[in-house]
C-alpha atoms as a PDB file:
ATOM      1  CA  UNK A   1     -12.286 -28.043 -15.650  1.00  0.00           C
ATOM      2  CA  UNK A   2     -10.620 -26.000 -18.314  1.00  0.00           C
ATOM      3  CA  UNK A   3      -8.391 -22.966 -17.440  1.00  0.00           C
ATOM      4  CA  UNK A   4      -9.800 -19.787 -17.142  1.00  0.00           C
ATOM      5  CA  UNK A   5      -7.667 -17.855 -15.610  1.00  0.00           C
ATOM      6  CA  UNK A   6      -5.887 -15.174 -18.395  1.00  0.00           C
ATOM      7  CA  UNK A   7      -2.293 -15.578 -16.919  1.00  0.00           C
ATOM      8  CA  UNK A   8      -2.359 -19.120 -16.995  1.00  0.00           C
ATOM      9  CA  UNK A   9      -3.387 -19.478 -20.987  1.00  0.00           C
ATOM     10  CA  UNK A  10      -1.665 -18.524 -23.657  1.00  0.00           C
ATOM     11  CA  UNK A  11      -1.802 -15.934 -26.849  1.00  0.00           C
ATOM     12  CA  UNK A  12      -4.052 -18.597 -29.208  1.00  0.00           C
ATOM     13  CA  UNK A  13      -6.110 -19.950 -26.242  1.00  0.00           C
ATOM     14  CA  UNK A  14      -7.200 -16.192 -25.196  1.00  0.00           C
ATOM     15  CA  UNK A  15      -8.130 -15.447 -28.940  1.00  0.00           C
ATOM     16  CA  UNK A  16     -10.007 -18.261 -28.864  1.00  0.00           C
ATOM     17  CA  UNK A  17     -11.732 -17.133 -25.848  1.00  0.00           C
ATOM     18  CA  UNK A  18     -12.659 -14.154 -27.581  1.00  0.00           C
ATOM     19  CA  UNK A  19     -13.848 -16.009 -30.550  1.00  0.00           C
ATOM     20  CA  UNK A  20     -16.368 -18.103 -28.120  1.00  0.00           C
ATOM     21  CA  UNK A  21     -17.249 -14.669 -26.658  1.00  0.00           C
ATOM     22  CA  UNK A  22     -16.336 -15.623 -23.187  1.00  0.00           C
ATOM     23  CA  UNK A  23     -17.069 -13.145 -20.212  1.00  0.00           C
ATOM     24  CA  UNK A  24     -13.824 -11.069 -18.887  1.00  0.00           C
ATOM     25  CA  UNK A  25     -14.040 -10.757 -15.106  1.00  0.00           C
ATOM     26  CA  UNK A  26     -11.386  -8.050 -13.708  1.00  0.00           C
ATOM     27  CA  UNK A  27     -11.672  -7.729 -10.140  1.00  0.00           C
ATOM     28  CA  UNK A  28     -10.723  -4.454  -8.254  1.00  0.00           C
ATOM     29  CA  UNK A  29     -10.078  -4.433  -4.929  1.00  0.00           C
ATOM     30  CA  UNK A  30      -7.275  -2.353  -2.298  1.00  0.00           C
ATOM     31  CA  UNK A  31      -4.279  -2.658  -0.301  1.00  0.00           C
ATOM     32  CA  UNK A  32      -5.358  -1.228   3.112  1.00  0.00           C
ATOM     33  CA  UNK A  33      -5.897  -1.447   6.989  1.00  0.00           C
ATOM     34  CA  UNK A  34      -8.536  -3.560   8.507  1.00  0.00           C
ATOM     35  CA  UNK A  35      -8.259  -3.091  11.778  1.00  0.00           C
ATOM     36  CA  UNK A  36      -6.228  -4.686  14.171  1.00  0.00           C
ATOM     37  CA  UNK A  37      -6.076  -8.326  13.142  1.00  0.00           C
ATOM     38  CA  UNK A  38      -6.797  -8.203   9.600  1.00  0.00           C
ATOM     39  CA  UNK A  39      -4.231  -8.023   6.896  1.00  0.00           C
ATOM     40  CA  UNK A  40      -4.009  -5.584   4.477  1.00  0.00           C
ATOM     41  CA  UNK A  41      -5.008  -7.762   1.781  1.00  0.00           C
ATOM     42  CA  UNK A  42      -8.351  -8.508   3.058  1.00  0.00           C
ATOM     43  CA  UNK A  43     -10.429  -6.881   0.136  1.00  0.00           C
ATOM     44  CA  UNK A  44      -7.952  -7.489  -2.611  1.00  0.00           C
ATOM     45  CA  UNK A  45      -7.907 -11.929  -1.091  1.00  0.00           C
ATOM     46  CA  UNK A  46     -11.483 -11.758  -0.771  1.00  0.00           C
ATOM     47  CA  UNK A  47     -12.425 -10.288  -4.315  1.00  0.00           C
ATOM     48  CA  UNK A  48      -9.862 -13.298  -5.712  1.00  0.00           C
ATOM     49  CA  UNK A  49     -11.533 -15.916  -3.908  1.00  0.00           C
ATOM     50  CA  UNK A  50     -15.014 -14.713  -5.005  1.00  0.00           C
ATOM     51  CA  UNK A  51     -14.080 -14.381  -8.479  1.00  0.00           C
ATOM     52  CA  UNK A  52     -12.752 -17.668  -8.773  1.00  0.00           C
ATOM     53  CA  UNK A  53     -15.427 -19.295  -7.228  1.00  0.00           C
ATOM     54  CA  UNK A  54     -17.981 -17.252  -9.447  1.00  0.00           C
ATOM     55  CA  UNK A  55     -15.830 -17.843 -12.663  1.00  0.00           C
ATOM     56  CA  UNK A  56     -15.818 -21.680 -11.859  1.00  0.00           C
ATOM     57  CA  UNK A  57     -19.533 -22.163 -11.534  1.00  0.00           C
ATOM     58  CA  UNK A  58     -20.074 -20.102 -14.861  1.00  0.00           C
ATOM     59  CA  UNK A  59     -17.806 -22.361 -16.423  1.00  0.00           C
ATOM     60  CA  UNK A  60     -19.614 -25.263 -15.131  1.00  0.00           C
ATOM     61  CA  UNK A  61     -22.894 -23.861 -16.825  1.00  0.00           C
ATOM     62  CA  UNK A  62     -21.268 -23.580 -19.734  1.00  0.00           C
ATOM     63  CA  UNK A  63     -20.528 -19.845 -19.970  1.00  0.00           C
ATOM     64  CA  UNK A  64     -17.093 -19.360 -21.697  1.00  0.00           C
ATOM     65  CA  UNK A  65     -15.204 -17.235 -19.019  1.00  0.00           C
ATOM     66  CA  UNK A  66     -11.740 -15.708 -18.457  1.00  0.00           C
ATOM     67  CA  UNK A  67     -10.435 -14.223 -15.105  1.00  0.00           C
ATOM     68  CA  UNK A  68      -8.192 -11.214 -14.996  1.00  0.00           C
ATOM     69  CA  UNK A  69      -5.550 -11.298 -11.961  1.00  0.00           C
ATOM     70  CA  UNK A  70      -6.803  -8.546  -9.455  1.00  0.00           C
ATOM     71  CA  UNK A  71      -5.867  -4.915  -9.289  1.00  0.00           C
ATOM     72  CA  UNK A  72      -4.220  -4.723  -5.950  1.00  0.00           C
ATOM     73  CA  UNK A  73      -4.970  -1.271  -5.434  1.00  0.00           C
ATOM     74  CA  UNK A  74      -7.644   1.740  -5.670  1.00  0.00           C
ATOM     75  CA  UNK A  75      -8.966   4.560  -3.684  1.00  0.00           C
ATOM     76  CA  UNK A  76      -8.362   4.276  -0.287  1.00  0.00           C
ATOM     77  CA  UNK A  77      -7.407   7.885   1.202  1.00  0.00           C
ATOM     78  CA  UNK A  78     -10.117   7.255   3.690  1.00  0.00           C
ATOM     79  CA  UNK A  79      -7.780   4.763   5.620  1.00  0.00           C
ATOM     80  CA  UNK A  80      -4.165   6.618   5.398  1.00  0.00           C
ATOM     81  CA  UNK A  81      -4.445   7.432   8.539  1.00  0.00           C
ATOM     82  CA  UNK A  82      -3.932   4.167   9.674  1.00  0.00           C
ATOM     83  CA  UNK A  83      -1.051   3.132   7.652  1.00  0.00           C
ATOM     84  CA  UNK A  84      -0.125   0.171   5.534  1.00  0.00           C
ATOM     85  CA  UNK A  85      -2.326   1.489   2.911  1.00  0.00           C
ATOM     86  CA  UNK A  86      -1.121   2.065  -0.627  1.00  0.00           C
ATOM     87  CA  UNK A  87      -4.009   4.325  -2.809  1.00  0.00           C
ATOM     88  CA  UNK A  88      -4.111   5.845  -6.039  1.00  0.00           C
ATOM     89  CA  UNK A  89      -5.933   9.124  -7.091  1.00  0.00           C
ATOM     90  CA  UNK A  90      -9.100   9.103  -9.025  1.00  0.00           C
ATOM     91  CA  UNK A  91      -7.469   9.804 -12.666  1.00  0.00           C
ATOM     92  CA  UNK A  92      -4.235   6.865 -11.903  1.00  0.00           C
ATOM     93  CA  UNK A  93      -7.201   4.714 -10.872  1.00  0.00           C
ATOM     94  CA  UNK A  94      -9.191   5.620 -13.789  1.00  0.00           C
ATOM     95  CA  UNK A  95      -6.162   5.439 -16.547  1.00  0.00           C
ATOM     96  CA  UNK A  96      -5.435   1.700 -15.031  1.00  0.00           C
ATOM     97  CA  UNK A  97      -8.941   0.419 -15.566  1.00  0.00           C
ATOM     98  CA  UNK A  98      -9.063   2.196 -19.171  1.00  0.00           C
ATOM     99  CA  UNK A  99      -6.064   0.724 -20.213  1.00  0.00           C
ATOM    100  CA  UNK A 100      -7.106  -3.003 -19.157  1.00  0.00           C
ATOM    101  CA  UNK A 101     -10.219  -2.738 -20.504  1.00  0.00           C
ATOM    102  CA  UNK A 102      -9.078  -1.039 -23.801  1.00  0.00           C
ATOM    103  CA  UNK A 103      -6.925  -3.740 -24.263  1.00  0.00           C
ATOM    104  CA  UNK A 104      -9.603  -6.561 -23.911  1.00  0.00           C
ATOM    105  CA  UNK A 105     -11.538  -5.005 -26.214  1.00  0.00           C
ATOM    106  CA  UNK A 106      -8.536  -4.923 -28.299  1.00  0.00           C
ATOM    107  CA  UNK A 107      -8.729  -8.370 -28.576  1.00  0.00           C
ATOM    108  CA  UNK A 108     -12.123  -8.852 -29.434  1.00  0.00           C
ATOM    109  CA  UNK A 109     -14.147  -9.429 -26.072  1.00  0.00           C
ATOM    110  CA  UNK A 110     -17.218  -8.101 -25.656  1.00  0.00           C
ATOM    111  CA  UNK A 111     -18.681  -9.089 -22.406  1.00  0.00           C
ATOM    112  CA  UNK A 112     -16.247  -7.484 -19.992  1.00  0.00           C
ATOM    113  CA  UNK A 113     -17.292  -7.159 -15.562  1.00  0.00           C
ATOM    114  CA  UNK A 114     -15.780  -4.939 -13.665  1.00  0.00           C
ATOM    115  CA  UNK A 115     -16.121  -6.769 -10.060  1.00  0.00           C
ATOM    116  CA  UNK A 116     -15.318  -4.421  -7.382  1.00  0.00           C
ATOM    117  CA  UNK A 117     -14.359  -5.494  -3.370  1.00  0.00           C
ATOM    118  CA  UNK A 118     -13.816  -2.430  -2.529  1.00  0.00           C
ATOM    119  CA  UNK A 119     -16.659   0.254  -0.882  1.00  0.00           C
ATOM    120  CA  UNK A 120     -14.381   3.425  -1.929  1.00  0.00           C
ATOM    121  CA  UNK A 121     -13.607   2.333  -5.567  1.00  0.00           C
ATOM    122  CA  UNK A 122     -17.696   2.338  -6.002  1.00  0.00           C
ATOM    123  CA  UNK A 123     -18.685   5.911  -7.240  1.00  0.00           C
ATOM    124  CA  UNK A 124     -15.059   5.889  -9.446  1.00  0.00           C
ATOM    125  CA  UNK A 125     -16.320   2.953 -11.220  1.00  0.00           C
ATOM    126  CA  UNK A 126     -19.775   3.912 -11.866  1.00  0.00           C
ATOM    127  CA  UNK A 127     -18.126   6.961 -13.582  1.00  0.00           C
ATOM    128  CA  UNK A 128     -15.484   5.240 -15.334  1.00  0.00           C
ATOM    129  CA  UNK A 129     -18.199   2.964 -16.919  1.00  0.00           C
ATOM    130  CA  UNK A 130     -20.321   5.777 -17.739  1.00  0.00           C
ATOM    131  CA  UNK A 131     -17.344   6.947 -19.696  1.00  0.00           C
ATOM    132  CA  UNK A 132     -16.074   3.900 -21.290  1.00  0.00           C
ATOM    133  CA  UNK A 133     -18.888   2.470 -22.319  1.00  0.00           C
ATOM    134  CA  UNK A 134     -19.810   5.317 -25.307  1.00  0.00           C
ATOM    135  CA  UNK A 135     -16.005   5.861 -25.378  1.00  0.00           C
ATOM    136  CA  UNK A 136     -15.262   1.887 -26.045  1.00  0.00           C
ATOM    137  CA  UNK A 137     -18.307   0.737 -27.578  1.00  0.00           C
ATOM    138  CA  UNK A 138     -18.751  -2.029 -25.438  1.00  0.00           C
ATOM    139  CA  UNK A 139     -21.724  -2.576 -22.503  1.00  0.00           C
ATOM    140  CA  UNK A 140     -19.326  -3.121 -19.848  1.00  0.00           C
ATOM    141  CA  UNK A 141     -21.188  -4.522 -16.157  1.00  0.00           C
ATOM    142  CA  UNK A 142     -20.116  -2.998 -12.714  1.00  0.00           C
ATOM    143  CA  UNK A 143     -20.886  -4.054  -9.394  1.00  0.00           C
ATOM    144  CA  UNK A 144     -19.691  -4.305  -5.921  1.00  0.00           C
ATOM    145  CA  UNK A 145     -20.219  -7.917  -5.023  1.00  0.00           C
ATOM    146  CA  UNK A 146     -22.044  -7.675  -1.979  1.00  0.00           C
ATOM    147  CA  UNK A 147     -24.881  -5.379  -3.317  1.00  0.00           C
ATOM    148  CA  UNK A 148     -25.853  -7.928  -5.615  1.00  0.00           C
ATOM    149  CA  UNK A 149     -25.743 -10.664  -2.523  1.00  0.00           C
ATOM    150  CA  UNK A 150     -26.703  -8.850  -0.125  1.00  0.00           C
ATOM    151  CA  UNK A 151     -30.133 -10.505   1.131  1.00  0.00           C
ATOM    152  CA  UNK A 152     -28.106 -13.768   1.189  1.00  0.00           C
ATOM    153  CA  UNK A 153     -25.254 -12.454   3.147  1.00  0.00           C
ATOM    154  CA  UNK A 154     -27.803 -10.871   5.187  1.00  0.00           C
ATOM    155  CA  UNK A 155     -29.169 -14.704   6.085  1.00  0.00           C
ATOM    156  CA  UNK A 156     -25.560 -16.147   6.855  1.00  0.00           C
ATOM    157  CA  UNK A 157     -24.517 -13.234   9.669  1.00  0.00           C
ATOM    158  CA  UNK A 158     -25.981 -13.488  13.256  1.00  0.00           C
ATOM    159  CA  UNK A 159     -25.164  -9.776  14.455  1.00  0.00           C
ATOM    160  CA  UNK A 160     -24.728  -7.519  11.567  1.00  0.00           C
ATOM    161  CA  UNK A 161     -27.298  -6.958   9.248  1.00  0.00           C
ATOM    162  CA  UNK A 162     -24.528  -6.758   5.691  1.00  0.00           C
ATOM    163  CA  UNK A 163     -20.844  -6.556   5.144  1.00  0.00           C
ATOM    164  CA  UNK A 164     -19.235  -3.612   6.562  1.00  0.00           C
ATOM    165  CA  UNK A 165     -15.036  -3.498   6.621  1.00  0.00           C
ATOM    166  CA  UNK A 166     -12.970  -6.273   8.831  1.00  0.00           C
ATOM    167  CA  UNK A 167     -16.366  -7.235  10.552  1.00  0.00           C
ATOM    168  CA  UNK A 168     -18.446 -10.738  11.361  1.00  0.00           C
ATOM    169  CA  UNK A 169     -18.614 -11.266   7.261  1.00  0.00           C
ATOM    170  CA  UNK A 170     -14.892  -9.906   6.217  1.00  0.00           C
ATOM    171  CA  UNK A 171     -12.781 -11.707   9.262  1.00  0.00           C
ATOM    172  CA  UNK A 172     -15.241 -14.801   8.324  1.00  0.00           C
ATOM    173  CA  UNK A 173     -14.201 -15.258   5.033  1.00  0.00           C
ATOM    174  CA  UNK A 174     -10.477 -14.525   6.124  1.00  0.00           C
ATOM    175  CA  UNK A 175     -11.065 -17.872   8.772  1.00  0.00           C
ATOM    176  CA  UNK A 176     -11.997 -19.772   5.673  1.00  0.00           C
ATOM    177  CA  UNK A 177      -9.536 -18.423   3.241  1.00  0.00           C
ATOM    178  CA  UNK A 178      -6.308 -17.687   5.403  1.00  0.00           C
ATOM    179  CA  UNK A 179      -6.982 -18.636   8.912  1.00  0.00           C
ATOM    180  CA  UNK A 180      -3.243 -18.094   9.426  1.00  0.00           C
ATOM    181  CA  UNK A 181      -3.290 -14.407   8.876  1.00  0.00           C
ATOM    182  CA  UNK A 182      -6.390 -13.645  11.056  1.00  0.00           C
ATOM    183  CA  UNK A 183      -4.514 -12.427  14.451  1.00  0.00           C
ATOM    184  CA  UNK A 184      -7.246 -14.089  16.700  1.00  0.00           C
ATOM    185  CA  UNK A 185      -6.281 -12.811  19.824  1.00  0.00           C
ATOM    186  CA  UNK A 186      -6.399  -9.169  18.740  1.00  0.00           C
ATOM    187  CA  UNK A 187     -10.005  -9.634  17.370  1.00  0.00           C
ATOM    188  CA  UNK A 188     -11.041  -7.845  20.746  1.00  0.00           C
ATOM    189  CA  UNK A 189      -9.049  -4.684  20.245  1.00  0.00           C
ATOM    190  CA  UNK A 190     -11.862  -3.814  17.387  1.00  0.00           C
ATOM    191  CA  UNK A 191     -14.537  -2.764  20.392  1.00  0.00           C
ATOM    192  CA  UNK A 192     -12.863   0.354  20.275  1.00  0.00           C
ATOM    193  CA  UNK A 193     -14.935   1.666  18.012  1.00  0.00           C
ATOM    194  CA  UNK A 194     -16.093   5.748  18.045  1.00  0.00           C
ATOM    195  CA  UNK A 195     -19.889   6.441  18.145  1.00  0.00           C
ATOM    196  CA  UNK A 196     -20.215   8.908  15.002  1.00  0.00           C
ATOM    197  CA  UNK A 197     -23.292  10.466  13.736  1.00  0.00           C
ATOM    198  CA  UNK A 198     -23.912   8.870   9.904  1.00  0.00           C
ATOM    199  CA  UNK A 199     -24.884  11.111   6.847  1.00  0.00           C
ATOM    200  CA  UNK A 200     -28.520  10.112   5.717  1.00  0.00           C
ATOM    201  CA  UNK A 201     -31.089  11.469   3.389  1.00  0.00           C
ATOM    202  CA  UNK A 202     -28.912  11.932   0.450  1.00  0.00           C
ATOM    203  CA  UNK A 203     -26.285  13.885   1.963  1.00  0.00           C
ATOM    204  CA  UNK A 204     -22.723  12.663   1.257  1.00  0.00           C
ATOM    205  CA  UNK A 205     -19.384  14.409   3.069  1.00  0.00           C
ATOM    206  CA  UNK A 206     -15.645  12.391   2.471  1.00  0.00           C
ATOM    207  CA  UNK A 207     -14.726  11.162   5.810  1.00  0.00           C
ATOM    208  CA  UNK A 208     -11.776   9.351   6.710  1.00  0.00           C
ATOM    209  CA  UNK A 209     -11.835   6.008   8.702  1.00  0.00           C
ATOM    210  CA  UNK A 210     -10.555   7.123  11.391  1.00  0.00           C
ATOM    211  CA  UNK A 211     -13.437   9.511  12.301  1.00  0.00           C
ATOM    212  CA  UNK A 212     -15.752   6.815  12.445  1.00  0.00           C
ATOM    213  CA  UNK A 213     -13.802   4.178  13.964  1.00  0.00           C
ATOM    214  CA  UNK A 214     -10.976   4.456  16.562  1.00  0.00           C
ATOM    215  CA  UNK A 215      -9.930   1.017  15.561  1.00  0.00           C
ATOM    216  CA  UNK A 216     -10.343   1.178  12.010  1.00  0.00           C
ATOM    217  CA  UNK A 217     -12.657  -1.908  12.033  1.00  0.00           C
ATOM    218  CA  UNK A 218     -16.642  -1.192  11.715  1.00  0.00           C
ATOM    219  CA  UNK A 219     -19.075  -4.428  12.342  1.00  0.00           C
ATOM    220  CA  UNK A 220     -18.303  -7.141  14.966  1.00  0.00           C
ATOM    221  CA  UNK A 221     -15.482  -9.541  14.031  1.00  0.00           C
ATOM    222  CA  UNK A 222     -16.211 -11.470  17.032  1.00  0.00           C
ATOM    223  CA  UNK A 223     -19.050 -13.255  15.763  1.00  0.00           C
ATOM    224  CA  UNK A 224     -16.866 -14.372  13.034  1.00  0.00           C
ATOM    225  CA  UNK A 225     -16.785 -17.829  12.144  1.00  0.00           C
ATOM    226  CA  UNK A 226     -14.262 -19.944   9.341  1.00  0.00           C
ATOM    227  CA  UNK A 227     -17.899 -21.684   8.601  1.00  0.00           C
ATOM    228  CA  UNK A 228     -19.478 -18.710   8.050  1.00  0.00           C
ATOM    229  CA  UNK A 229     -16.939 -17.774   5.839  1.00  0.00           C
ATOM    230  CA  UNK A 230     -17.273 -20.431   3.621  1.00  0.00           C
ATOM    231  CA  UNK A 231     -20.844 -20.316   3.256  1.00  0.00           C
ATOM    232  CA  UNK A 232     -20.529 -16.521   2.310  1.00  0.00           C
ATOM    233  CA  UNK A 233     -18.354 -17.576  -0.479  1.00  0.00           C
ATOM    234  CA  UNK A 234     -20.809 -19.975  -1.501  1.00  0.00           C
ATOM    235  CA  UNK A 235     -23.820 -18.270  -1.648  1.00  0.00           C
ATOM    236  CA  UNK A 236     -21.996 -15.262  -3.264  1.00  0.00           C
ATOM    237  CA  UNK A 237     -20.412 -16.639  -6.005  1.00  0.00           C
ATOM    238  CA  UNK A 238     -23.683 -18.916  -6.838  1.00  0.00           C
ATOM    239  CA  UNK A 239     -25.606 -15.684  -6.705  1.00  0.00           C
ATOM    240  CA  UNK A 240     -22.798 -13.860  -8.993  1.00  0.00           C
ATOM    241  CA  UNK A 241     -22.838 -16.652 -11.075  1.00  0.00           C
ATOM    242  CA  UNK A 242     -26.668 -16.876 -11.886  1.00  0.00           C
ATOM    243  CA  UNK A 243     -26.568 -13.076 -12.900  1.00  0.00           C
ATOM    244  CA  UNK A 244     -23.532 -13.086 -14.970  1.00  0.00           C
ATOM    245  CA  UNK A 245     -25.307 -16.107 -17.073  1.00  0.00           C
ATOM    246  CA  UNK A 246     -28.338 -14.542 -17.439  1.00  0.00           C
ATOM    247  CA  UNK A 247     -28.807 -13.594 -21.223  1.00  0.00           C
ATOM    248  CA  UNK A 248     -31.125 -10.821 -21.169  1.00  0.00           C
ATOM    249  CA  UNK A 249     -28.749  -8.773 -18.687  1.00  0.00           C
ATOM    250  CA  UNK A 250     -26.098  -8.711 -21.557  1.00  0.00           C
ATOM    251  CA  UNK A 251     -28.856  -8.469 -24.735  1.00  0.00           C
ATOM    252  CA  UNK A 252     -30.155  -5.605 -22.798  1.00  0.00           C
ATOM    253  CA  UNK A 253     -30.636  -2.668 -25.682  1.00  0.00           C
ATOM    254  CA  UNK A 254     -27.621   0.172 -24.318  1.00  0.00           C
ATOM    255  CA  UNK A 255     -27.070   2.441 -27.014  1.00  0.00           C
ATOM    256  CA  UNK A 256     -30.264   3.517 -29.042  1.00  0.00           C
ATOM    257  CA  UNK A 257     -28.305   4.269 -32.181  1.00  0.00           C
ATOM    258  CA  UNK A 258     -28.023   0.129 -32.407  1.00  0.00           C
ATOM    259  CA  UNK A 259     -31.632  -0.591 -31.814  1.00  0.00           C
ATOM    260  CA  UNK A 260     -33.190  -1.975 -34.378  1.00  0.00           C
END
C-alpha cells in the first residue's frame, strides 16, 4: 500500500496529495489517568490505532488519504486529580487545532477530519469547527469515534452497553494493541468505583473524575478481552471508513452563499 502517513512523505508527495484532494485525518486524543492498570496513553494509542486502521481501508477503496501524527494532549482537568495527566485550557487547545488546520488548508486540502478519542475534547471541538469552518472556508468533519460506531461496539461488549473510560472496550483494545502495558493483576482494584447520581434531562454541571469514580476507571475492565479488542478495531475503523468515503457527506451544500 502507498504511504499515507504525513511524516513519513515528503514536501512534493504531500502537494500531490493535495492535488488528488486526499482526506486529512488529525486525530486528537489526551495524556491522562485510566485507572489503575491503564497507561496514560490509552486514548491518545487507541485514537492512533483507529486512525490507521480507518486510513488504510480508505486507501484500499481508493480514497486518497493522509494521516496527521496525533495530538497527545487536550482537555483533561476532569482527571488532575489523579495525576499523570498533562491538559491544556480551552483557548491553547483551540490555537493548536487552528494552527494545524490553517496550515493544511494552506496547502491546498480541502477535506480535512478532526477525529477525536477523547470524551472531554468533544464540546471544544464542536465549537472550534463552528468557528473555523466560516473562518477557513473549508467544511471541516468532527466526530468522536465511538458515536459514529456505537451500535457496533455495542454488539462486541458482553457487560457494558458502549465505551466508557479504561472499561471492558478501552482495556480490550489495550490487550490487542499493547498487552504489555495492561497491569493485569491490578484490573481488580477498578471495583472501587463511587455510586454518584448522573445529570440527565439536559442538565450539564463540570465534574471531576474523581467524584464519580474512586478509582478513576468507569465500566468493567474485567470483562476485557485482547479478542475483543481486536474486533472493536475492526468494526470501527470499517464503520469510519464507509462514512469518510461516502460522497454526499462531503458534497453536502454548507455555506448558502456557494449554492448554486
Amino acid at each position: 500500500m502507498a504511504e499515507i502517513e504525513w511524516r513519513n512523505l515528503r514536501a512534493d508527495q504531500l502537494r500531490e496529495k493535495a492535488r488528488d484532494n486526499a482526506i486529512v485525518i488529525l486525530p486528537v486524543a489526551s495524556l491522562e489517568q485510566h485507572g489503575p492498570h491503564l497507561p496514560v496513553e490509552v486514548d491518545s494509542r487507541l485514537g492512533e490505532e483507529i486512525v490507521a486502521r480507518t486510513g488504510a481501508k480508505i486507501a484500499a477503496r481508493g480514497e486518497p488519504v493522509v494521516l496527521l501524527p496525533v495530538l497527545w494532549t487536550g482537555l483533561s482537568e476532569h482527571h488532575m486529580s489523579f495525576g499523570g495527566t498533562i491538559t491544556l485550557d480551552f483557548p491553547a487547545f483551540s490555537a493548536v487545532i487552528e494552527g494545524v488546520v490553517r496550515s493544511v488548508v494552506r496547502h491546498g486540502f480541502k477535506r480535512i477530519v478532526l477525529l477525536n478519542a477523547h470524551g472531554g475534547n468533544e464540546n471544544a471541538l464542536r465549537t472550534i469547527v463552528d468557528e473555523l469552518t466560516p473562518k477557513l472556508g473549508v467544511p471541516l468533519v468532527q466526530f468522536t469515534y465511538w458515536y459514529p460506531a456505537a451500535a457496533a461496539i455495542a454488539k462486541i461488549l458482553e457487560t457494558q452497553g458502549g465505551l466508557t473510560h479504561a472499561c471492558e472496550a478501552e482495556t480490550s483494545m489495550m490487550l490487542a494493541a499493547r498487552p504489555d502495558l495492561v497491569a493485569r493483576d491490578r484490573i481488580p482494584l477498578a471495583k472501587s468505583n463511587a455510586a454518584s447520581h448522573e445529570m440527565s434531562g439536559g442538565i450539564y454541571r463540570w465534574r471531576s473524575i474523581g467524584s464519580r469514580s474512586e478509582s478513576g476507571a468507569m465500566g468493567n475492565p474485567e470483562a476485557a478481552t485482547a479478542e475483543k479488542g481486536e474486533r472493536l478495531y475492526e468494526a470501527i475503523s470499517d464503520v469510519l471508513a464507509a462514512k469518510l468515503c461516502d460522497r454526499d457527506m462531503w458534497d453536502l451544500p454548507w455555506d448558502s452563499t456557494r449554492l448554486g
